[in-house]
Each structure stands twice: as C-alpha cells, then as structure tokens.
Protein backbone atom coordinates (compact mmCIF):
# COMPACT_ATOMS: atom_id res chain seq x y z
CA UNK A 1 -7.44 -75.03 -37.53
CA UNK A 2 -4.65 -75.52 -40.10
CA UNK A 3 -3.16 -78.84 -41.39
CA UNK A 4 0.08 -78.76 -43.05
CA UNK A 5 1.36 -81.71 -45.11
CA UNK A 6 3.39 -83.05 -48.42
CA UNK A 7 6.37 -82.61 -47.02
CA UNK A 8 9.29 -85.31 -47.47
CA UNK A 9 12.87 -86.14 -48.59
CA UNK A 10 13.81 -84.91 -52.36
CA UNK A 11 17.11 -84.33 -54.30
CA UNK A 12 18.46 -80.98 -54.80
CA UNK A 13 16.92 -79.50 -57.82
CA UNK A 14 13.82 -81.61 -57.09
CA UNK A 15 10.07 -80.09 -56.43
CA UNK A 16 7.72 -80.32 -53.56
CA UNK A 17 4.49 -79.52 -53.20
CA UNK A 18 3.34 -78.35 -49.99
CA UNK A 19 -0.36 -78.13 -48.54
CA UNK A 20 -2.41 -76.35 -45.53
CA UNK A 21 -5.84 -77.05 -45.11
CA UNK A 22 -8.04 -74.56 -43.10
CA UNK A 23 -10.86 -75.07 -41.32
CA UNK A 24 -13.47 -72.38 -39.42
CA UNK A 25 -15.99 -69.90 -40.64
CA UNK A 26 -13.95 -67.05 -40.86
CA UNK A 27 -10.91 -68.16 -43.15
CA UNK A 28 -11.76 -65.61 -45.06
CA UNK A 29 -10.60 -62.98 -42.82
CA UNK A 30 -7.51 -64.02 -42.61
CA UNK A 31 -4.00 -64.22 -44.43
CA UNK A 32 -1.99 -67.32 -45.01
CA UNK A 33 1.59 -67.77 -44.37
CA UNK A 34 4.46 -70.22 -44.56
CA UNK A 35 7.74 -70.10 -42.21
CA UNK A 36 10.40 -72.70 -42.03
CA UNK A 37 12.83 -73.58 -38.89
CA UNK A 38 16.04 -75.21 -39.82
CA UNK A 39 18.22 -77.13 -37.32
CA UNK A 40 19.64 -74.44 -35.33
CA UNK A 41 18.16 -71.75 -36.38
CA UNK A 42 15.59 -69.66 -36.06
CA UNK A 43 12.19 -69.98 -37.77
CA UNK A 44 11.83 -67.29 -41.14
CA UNK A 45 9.23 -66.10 -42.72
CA UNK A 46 8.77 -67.86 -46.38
CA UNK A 47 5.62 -66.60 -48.10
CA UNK A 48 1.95 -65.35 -47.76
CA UNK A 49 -1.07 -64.67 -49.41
CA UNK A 50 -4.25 -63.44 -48.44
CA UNK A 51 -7.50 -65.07 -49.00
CA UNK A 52 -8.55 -63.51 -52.31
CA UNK A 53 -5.15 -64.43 -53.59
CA UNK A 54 -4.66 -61.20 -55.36
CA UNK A 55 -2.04 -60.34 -52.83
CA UNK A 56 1.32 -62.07 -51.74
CA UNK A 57 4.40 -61.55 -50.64
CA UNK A 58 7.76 -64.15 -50.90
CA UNK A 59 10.46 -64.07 -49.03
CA UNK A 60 14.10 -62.74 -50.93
CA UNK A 61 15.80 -66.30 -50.30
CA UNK A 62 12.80 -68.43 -52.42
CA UNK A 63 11.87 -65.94 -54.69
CA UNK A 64 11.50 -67.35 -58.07
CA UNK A 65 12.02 -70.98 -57.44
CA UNK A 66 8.62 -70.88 -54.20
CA UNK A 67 5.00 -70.24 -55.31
CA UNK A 68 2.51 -69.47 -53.14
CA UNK A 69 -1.81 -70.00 -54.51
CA UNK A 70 -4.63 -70.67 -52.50
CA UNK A 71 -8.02 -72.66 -54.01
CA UNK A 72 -10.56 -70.82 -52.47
CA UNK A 73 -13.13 -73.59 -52.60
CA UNK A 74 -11.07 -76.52 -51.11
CA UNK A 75 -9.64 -74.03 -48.15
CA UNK A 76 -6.11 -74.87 -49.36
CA UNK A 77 -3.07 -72.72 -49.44
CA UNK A 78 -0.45 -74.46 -51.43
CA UNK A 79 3.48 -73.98 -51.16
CA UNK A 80 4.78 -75.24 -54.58
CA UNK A 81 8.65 -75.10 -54.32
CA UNK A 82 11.03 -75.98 -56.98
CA UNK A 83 14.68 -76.32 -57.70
CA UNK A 84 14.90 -77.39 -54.40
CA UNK A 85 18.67 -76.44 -52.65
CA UNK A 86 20.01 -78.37 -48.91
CA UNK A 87 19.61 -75.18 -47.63
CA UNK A 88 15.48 -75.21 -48.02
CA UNK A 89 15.68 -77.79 -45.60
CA UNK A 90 13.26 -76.95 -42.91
CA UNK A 91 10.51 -77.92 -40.99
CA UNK A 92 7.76 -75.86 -42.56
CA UNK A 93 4.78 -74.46 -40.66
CA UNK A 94 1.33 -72.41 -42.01
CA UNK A 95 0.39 -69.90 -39.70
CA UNK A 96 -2.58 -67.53 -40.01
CA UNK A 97 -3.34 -63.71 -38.78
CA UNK A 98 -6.30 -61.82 -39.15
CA UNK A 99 -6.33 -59.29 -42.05
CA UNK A 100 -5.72 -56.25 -40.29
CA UNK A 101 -3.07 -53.65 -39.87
CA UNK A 102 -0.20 -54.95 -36.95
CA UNK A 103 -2.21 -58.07 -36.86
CA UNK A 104 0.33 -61.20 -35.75
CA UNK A 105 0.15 -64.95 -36.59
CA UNK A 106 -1.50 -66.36 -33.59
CA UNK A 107 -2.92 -69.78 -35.41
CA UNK A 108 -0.48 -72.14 -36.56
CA UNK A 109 -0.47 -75.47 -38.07
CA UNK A 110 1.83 -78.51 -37.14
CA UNK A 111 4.97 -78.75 -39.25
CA UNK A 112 5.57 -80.46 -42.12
CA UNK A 113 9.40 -81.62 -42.74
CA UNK A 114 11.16 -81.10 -46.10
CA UNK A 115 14.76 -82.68 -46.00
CA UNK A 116 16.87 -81.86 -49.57
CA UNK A 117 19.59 -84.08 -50.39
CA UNK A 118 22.56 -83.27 -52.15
C-alpha cells in the first residue's frame, strides 16, 4: 500500500516536500517511483529509487531542482522539489514495481496535487 501526501499550492521558485509511505513485508523488493499528470496531458515519469537508495534515476525536465531519498526505517520515499516552475504543476502519484528486469509499476498510491503559482 502506498500513501502519497505534502502536496499543496506554492509560488514559483518555492519548495515542496513530497512524501509516500509504504506499507507490506516485501517493500524491500521493490523500487519507488514518482509520475505526475498535468491537466491535459499525459502522466510522466519524474523520479525513482530503489530501496537501498544507492540507485536512482530523475527525469531530464526536474533534474537538478527534484531530489529523490528514501528513510529506510520509516518506509518513506521522499520527493523534495525546489525552485518550483507553473509547469511542475501536476497531480503527483508513487507507484511501485518489483525489482526485476521488465518489471512494470502495478502498485500505485493516490495522488497528491502540487499547484505552482506564478
């Protein structure tokens, strides 16, 4: 089970902090991602990380202003995202796939919306 949340309204420029907190025995086994859906479009892939943390991967549009990290021992995969722009407005979903080659996200969390002002 995954539980997205911290999303909200911010200014352009601004940072936001989102969360996903997963449950089950075998998190573990499994890698972590965000994807977004703006109005209209389709939803994108925005970053993952797997559960060790010593592997990720960051989509072109968010790279160096998104962060993804995971804390191990609260289950959490956070989405830190900074120097917010109105075009990272999105609802924002965590999804989850097993670790293994051509694997798919099959478990995904409600979304979270982040609305940027400018």
């Amino acid at each position: 089970q995954l539980q997205a949340s911290g999303g909200g309204l911010v200014q352009a420029g601004g940072s936001l902090r989102l969360s996903c907190a997963a449950s089950g025995r075998t998190v573990s086994r499994y890698i972590l991602g965000w994807f977004r859906q703006a109005p209209g479009k389709e939803r994108s892939f925005v970053a993952s990380i797997n559960w060790s943390g010593d592997s990720t991967a960051t989509a072109a549009s968010v790279r160096g202003r998104f962060t993804i990290s995971r804390d191990r021992g609260q289950n959490t995969v956070y989405l830190q995202m900074n120097s917010l722009k109105s075009e990272d407005t999105a609802v924002y979903y965590c999804a989850a796939k097993p670790s293994l080659a051509g694997s798919s996200y099959d478990y995904w969390g409600q979304g979270t919306l982040v609305t940027v002002s400018s």
